[in-house]
N, C-alpha and C. Protein backbone atom coordinates (compact mmCIF):
# COMPACT_ATOMS: atom_id res chain seq x y z
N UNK A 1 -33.32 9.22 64.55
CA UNK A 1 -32.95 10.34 65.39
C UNK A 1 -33.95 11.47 65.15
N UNK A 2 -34.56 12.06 66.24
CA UNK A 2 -35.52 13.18 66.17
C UNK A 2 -34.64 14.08 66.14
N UNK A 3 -34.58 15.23 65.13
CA UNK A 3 -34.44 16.32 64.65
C UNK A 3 -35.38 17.80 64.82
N UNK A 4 -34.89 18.74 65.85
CA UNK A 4 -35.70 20.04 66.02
C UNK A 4 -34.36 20.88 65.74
N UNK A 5 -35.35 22.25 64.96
CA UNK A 5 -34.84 23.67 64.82
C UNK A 5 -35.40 24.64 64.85
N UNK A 6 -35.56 25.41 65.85
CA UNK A 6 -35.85 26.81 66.39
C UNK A 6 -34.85 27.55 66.43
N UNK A 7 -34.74 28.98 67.32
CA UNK A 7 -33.84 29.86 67.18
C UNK A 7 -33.86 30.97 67.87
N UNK A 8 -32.84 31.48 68.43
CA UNK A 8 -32.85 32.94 69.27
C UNK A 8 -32.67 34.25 68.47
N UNK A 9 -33.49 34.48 67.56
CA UNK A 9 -33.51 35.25 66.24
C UNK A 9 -34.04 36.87 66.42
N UNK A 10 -33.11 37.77 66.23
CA UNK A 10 -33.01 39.45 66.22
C UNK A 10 -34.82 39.29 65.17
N UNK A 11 -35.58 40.09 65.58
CA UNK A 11 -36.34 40.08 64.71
C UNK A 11 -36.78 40.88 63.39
N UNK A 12 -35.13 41.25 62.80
CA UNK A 12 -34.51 42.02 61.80
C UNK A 12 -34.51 41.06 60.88
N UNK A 13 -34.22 39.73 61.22
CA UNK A 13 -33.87 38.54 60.52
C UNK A 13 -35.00 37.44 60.49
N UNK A 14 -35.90 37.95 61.69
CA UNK A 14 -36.91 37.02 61.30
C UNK A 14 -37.73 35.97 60.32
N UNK A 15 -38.27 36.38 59.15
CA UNK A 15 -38.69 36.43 58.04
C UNK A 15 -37.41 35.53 56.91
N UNK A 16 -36.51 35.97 57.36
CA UNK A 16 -35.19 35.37 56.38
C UNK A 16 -35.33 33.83 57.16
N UNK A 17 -35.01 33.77 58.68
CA UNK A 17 -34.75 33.25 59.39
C UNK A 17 -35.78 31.87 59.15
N UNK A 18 -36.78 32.39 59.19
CA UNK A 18 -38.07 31.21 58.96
C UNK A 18 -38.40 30.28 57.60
N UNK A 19 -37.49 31.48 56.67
CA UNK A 19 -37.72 30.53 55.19
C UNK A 19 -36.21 29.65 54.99
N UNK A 20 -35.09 30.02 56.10
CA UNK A 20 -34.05 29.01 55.69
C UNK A 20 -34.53 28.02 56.45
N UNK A 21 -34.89 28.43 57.82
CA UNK A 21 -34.95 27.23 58.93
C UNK A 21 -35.90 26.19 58.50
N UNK A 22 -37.06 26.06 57.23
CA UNK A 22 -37.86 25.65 57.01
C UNK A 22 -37.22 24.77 56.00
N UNK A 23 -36.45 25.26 54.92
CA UNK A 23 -35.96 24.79 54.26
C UNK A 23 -34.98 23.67 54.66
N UNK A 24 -34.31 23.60 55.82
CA UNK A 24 -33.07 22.79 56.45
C UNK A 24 -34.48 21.77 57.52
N UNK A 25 -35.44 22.16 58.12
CA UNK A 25 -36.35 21.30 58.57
C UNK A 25 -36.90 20.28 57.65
N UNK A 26 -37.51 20.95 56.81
CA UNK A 26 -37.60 20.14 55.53
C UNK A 26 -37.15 18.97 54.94
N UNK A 27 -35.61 19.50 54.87
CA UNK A 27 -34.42 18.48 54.11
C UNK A 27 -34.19 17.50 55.43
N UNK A 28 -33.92 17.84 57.01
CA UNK A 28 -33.63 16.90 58.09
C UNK A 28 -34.55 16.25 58.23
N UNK A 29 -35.50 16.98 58.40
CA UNK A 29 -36.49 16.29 60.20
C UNK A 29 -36.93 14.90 59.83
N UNK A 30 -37.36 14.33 58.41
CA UNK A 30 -37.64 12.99 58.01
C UNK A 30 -36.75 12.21 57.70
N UNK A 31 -35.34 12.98 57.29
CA UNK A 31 -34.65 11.89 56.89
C UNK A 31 -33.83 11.70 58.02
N UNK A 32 -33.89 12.52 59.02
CA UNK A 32 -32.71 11.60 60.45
C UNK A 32 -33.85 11.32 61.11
N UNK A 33 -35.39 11.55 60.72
CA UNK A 33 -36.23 10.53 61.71
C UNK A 33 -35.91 8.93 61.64
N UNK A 34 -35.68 8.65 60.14
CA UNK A 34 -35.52 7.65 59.89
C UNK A 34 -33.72 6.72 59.74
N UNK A 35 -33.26 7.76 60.60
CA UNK A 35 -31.80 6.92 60.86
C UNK A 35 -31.26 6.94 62.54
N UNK A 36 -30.34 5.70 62.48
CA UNK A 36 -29.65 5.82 63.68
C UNK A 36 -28.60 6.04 63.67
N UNK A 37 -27.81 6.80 64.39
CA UNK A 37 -26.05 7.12 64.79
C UNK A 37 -25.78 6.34 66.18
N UNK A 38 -26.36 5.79 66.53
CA UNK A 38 -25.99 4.91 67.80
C UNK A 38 -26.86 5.39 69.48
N UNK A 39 -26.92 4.46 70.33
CA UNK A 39 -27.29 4.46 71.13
C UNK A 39 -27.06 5.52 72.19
N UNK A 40 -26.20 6.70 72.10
CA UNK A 40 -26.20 8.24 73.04
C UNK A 40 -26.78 8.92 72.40
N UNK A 41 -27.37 9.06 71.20
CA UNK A 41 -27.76 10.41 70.83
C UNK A 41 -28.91 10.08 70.14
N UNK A 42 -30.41 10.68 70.05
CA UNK A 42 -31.68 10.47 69.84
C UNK A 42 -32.47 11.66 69.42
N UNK A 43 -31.71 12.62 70.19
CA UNK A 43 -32.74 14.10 69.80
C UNK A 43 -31.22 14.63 69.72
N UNK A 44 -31.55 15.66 68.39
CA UNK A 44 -29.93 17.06 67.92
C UNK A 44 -31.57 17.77 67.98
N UNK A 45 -31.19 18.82 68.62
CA UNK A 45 -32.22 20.08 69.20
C UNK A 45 -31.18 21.06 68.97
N UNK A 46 -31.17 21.84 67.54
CA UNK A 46 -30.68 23.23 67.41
C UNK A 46 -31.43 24.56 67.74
N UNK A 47 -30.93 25.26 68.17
CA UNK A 47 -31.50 26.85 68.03
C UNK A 47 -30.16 27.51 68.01
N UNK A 48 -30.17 28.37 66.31
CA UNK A 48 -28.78 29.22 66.35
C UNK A 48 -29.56 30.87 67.08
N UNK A 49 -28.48 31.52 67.40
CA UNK A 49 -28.75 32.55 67.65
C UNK A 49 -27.91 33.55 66.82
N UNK A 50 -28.76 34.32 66.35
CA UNK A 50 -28.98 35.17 65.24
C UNK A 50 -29.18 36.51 65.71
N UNK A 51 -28.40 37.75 65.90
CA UNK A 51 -28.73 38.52 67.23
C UNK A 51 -28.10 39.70 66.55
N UNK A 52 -28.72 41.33 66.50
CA UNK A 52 -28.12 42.54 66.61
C UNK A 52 -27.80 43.39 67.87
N UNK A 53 -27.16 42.70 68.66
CA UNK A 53 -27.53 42.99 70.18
C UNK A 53 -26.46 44.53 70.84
N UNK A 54 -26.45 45.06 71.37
CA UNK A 54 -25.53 46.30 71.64
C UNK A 54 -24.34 45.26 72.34
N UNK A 55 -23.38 46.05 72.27
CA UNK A 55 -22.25 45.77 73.10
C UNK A 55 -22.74 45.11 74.53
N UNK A 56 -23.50 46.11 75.13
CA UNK A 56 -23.45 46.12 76.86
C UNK A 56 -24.46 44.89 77.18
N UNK A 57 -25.05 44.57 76.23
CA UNK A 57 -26.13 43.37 76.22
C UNK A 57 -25.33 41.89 76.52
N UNK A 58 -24.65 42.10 75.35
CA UNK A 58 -23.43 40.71 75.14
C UNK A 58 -22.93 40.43 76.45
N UNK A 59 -22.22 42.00 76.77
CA UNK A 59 -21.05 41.91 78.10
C UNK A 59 -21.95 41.45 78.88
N UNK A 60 -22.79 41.80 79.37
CA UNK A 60 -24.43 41.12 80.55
C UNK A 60 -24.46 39.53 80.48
N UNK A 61 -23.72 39.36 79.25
CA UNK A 61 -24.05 37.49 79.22
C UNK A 61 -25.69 36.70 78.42
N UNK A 62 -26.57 37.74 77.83
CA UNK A 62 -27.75 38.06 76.84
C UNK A 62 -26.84 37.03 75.76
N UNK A 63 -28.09 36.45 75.46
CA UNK A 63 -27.88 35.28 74.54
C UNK A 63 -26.60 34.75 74.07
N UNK A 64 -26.39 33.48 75.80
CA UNK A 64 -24.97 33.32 75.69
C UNK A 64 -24.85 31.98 74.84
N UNK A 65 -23.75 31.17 74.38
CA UNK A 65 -23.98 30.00 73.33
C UNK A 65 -24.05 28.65 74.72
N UNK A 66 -24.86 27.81 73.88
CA UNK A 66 -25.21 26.64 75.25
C UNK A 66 -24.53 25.99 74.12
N UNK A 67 -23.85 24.34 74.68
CA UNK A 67 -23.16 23.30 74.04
C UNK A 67 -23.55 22.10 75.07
N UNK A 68 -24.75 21.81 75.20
CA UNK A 68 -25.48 20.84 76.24
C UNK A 68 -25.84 19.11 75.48
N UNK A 69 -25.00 18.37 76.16
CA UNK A 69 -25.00 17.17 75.86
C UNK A 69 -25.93 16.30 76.96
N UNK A 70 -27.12 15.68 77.22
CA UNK A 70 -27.80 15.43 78.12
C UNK A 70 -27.61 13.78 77.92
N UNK A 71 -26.94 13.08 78.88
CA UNK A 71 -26.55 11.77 78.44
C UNK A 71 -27.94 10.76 79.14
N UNK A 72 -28.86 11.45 80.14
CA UNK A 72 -29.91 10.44 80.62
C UNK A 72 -30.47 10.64 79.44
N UNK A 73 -30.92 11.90 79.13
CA UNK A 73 -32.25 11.69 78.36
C UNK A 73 -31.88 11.59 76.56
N UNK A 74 -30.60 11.26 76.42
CA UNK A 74 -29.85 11.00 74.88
C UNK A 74 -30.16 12.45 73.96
N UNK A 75 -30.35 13.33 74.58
CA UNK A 75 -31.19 14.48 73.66
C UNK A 75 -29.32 15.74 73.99
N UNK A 76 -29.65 16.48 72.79
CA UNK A 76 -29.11 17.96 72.77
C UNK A 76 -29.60 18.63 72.77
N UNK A 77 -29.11 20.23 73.30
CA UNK A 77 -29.84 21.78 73.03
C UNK A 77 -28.12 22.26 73.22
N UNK A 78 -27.99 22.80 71.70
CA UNK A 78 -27.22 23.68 70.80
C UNK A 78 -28.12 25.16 70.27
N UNK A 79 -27.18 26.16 71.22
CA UNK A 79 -27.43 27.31 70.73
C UNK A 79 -26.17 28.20 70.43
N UNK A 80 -25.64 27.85 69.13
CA UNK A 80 -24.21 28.43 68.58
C UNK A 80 -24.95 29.85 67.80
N UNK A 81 -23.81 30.46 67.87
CA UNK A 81 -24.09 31.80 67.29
C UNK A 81 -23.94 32.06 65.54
N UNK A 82 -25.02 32.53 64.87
CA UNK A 82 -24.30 32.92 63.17
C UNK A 82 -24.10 34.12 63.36
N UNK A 83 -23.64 34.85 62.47
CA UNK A 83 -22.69 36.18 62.15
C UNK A 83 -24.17 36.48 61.86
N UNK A 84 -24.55 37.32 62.44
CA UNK A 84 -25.81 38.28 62.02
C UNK A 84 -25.78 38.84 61.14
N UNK A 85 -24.67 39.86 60.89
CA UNK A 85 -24.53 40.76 59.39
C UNK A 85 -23.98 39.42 58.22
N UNK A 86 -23.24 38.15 58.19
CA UNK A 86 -23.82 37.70 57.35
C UNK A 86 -25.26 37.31 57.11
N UNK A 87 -25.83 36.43 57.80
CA UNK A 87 -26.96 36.08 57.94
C UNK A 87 -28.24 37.23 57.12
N UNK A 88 -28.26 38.29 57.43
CA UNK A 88 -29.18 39.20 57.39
C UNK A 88 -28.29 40.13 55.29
N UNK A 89 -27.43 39.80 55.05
CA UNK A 89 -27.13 40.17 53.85
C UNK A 89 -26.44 39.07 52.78
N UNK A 90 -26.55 37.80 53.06
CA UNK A 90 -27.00 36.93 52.53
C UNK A 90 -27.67 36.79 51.67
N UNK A 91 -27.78 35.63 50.51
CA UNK A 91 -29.00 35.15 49.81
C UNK A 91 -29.54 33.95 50.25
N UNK A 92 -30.70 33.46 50.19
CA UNK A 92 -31.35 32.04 50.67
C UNK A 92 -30.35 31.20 51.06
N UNK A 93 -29.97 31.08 49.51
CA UNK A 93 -28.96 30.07 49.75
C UNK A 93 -27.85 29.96 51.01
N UNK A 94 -27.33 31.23 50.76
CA UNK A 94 -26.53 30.93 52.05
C UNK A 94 -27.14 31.31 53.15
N UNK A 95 -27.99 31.84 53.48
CA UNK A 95 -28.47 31.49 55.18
C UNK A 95 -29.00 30.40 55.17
N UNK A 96 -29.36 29.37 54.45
CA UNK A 96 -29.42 27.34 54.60
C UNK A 96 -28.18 27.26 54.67
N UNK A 97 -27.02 27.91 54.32
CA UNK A 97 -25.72 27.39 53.96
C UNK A 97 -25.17 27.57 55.92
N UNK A 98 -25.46 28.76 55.90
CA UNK A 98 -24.70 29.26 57.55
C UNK A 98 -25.56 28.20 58.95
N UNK A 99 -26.90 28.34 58.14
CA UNK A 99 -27.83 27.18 59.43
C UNK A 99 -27.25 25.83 59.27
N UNK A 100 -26.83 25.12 58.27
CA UNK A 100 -26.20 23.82 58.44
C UNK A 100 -24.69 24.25 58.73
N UNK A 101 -24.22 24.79 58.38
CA UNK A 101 -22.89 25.02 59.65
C UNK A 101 -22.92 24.76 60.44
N UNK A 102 -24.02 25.68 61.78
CA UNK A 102 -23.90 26.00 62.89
C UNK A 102 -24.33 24.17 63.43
N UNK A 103 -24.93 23.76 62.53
CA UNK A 103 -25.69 22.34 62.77
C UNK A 103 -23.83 21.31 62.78
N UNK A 104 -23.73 21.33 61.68
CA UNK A 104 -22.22 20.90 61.98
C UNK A 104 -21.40 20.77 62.84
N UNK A 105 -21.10 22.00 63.60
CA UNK A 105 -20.65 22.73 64.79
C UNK A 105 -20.87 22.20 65.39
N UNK A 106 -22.60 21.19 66.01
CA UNK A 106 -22.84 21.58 67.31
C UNK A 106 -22.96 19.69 66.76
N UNK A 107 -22.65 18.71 65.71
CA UNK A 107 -22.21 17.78 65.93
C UNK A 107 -20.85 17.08 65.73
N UNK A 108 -19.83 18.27 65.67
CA UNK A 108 -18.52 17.88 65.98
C UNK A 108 -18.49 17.58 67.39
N UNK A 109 -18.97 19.08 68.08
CA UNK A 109 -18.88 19.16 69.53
C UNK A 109 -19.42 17.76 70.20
N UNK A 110 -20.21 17.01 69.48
CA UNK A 110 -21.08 16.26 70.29
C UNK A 110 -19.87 14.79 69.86
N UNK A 111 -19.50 14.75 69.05
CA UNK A 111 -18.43 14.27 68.36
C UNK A 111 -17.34 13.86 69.89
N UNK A 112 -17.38 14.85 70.62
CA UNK A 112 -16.46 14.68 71.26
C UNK A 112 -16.84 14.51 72.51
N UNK A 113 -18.49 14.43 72.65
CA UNK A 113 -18.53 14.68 74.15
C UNK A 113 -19.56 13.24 74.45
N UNK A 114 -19.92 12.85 72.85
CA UNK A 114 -20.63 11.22 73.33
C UNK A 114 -19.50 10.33 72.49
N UNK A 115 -18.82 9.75 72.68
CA UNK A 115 -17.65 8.87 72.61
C UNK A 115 -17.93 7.42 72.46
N UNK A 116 -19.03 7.17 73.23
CA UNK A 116 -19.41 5.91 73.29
C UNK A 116 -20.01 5.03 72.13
N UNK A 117 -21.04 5.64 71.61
CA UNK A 117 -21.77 4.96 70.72
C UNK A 117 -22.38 6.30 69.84
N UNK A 118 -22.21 6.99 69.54
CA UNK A 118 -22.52 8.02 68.39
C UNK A 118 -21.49 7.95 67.45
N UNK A 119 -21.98 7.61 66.57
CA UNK A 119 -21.42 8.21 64.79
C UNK A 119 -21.64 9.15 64.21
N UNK A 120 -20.59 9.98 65.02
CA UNK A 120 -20.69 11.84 64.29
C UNK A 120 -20.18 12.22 63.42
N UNK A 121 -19.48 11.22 62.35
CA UNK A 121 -18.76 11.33 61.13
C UNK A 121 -19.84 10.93 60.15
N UNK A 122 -20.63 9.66 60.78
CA UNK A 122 -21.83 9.30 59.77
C UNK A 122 -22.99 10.75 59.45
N UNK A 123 -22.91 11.20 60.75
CA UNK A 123 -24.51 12.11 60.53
C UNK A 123 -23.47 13.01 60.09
N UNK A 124 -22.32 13.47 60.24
CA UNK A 124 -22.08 14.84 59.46
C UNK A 124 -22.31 14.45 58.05
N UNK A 125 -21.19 13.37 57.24
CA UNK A 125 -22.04 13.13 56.10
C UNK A 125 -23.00 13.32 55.80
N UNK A 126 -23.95 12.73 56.31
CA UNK A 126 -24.88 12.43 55.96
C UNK A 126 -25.72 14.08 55.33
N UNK A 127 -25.93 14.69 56.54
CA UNK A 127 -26.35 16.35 56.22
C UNK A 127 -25.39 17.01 55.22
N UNK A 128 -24.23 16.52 55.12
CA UNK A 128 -23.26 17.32 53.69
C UNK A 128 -23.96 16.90 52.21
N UNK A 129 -24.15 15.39 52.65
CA UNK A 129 -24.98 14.90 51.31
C UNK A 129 -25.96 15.50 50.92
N UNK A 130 -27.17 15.67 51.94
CA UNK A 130 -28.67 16.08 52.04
C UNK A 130 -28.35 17.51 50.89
N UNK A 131 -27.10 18.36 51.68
CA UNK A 131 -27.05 19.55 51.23
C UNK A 131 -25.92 20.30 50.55
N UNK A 132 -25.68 18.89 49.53
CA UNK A 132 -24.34 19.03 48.73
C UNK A 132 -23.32 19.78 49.07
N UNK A 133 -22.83 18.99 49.87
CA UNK A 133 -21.61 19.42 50.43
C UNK A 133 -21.60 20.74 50.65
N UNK A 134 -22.31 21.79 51.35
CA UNK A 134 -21.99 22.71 52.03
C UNK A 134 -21.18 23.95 51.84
């Protein structure tokens, strides 16, 4: 399974943002290159969004959360939201801790929306293991 992580990131958090996301790229991107969960799912494409945004921004619909299951092309694009003020007062540890959450999140959801042939209990394991249980 190909594994990507980018992000819709306040650039308050930037800098934080790049040394967890590196760290959770790191620990994934080779080891679910080298596994399968079944024949619907091929690409988990995260980007959390990470955002200090005003009120009137939000209400506008500005970085809204996507939960996109693409069944031709077996691929996802997950853009779930982290708590910014955690995120940004945090230690390392836990902003890897809040980025595999949001990663979690967006393979329960998928949990439920490829039925057919994905093992979304295997890959959640699997990332709890990578990152001791969470």
């Amino acid at each position: 399974m190909r594994f990507f992580i980018s992000g819709e990131i306040d650039w308050t958090v930037d800098k934080e943002f790049q040394r967890a996301s590196l760290a959770v790229r790191n620990t994934l991107e080779e080891f679910l290159n080298q596994r399968d969960y079944g024949s619907e799912l091929k690409e988990l494409n995260i980007f959390p969004i990470i955002e200090n945004a005003p009120r009137e921004m939000i209400e506008q619909g500005w970085h809204k959360e996507r939960k996109l299951f693409k069944r031709s092309s077996k691929s996802s694009d997950f853009r779930l939201k982290i708590d910014y003020h955690a995120f940004l007062n945090g230690s390392d540890s836990d902003r890897v801790n809040l980025i595999v959450k949001n990663i979690l999140t967006a393979v329960e959801i998928l949990g439920i929306r490829a039925k057919k042939d994905f093992d979304h209990e295997r890959l959640k394991q699997d990332i709890l293991n990578c990152f001791d249980k969470v």
